[in-house]
Structure formats: C-alpha cells, structure tokens
Protein backbone atom coordinates (compact mmCIF):
# COMPACT_ATOMS: atom_id res chain seq x y z
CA UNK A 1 75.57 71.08 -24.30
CA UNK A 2 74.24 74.99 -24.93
CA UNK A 3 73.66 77.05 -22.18
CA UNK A 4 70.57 79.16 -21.86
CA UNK A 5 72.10 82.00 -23.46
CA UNK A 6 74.22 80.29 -25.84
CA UNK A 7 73.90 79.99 -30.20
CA UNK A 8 72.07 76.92 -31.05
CA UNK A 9 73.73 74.37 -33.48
CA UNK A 10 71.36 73.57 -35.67
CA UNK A 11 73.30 70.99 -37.54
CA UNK A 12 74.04 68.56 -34.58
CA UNK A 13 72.99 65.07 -35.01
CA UNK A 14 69.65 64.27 -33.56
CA UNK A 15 69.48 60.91 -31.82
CA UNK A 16 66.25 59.11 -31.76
CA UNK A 17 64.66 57.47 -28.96
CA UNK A 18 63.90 54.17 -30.61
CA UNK A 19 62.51 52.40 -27.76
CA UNK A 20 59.67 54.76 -27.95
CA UNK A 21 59.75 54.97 -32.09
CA UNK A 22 59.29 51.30 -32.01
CA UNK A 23 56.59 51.20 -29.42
CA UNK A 24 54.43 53.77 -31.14
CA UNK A 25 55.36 52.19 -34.21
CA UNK A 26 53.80 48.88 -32.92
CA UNK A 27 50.88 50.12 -31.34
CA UNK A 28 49.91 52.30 -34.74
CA UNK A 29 50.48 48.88 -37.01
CA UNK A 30 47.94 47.10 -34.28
CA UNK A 31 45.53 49.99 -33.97
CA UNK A 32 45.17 49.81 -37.97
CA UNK A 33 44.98 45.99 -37.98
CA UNK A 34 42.62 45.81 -35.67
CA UNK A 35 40.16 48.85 -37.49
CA UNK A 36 40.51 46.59 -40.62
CA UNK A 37 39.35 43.45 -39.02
CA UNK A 38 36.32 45.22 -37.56
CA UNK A 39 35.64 47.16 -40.69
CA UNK A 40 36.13 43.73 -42.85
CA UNK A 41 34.21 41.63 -40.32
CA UNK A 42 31.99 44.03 -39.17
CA UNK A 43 28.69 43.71 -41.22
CA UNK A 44 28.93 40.18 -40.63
CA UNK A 45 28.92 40.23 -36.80
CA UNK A 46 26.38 43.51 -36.66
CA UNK A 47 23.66 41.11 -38.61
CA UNK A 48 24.73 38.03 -36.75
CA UNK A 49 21.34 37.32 -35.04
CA UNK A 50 19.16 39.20 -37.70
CA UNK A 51 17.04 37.14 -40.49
CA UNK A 52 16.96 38.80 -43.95
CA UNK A 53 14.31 40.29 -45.52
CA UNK A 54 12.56 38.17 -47.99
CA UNK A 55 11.35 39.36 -51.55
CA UNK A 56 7.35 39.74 -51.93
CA UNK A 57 6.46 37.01 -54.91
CA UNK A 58 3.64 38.87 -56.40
CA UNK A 59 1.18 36.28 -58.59
C-alpha cells in the first residue's frame, strides 16, 4: 500500500475483478445476441399482419 504522499509503482501487478469481468462479459455476449435475433427476425415480425402488395397485370 502507497500513502497519499508516497511514489507510485507503476509496475505492480494489477489484479482483476473477474466476477465483474465475467458478468459484463455475459451481459455484452447477450445484449449482441439478442440485437442479432431482432435484426435477423425483425422484418419478418414488423410485416407479420400486413398483406403484400400485388403487381398491376396491365392487358
């Protein structure tokens, strides 16, 4: 430990918090699952209830 006034050592080994790594880790992997569902899925459930446009037969 440093005190307030004391030189920093900027070559001590930094310790992760992997609790907290893994949990963003997790919640980023679901966040862009779930973005590419809706984006792969999504033009299919926006036009669910919509009829498409039919072509004009000209005689």
């Amino acid at each position: 430990m440093s005190s307030k006034g004391g030189p920093i050592d900027y070559d001590a080994d930094f310790v992760y918090d992997y609790h907290t790594l893994r949990v963003g880790g997790l919640v980023f992997a679901g966040v862009v699952v779930f973005l590419s569902v809706l984006l792969l899925a999504g033009n299919k459930i926006f036009n669910c209830g919509k009829s498409k446009p039919r072509p004009v037969q000209e005689e």
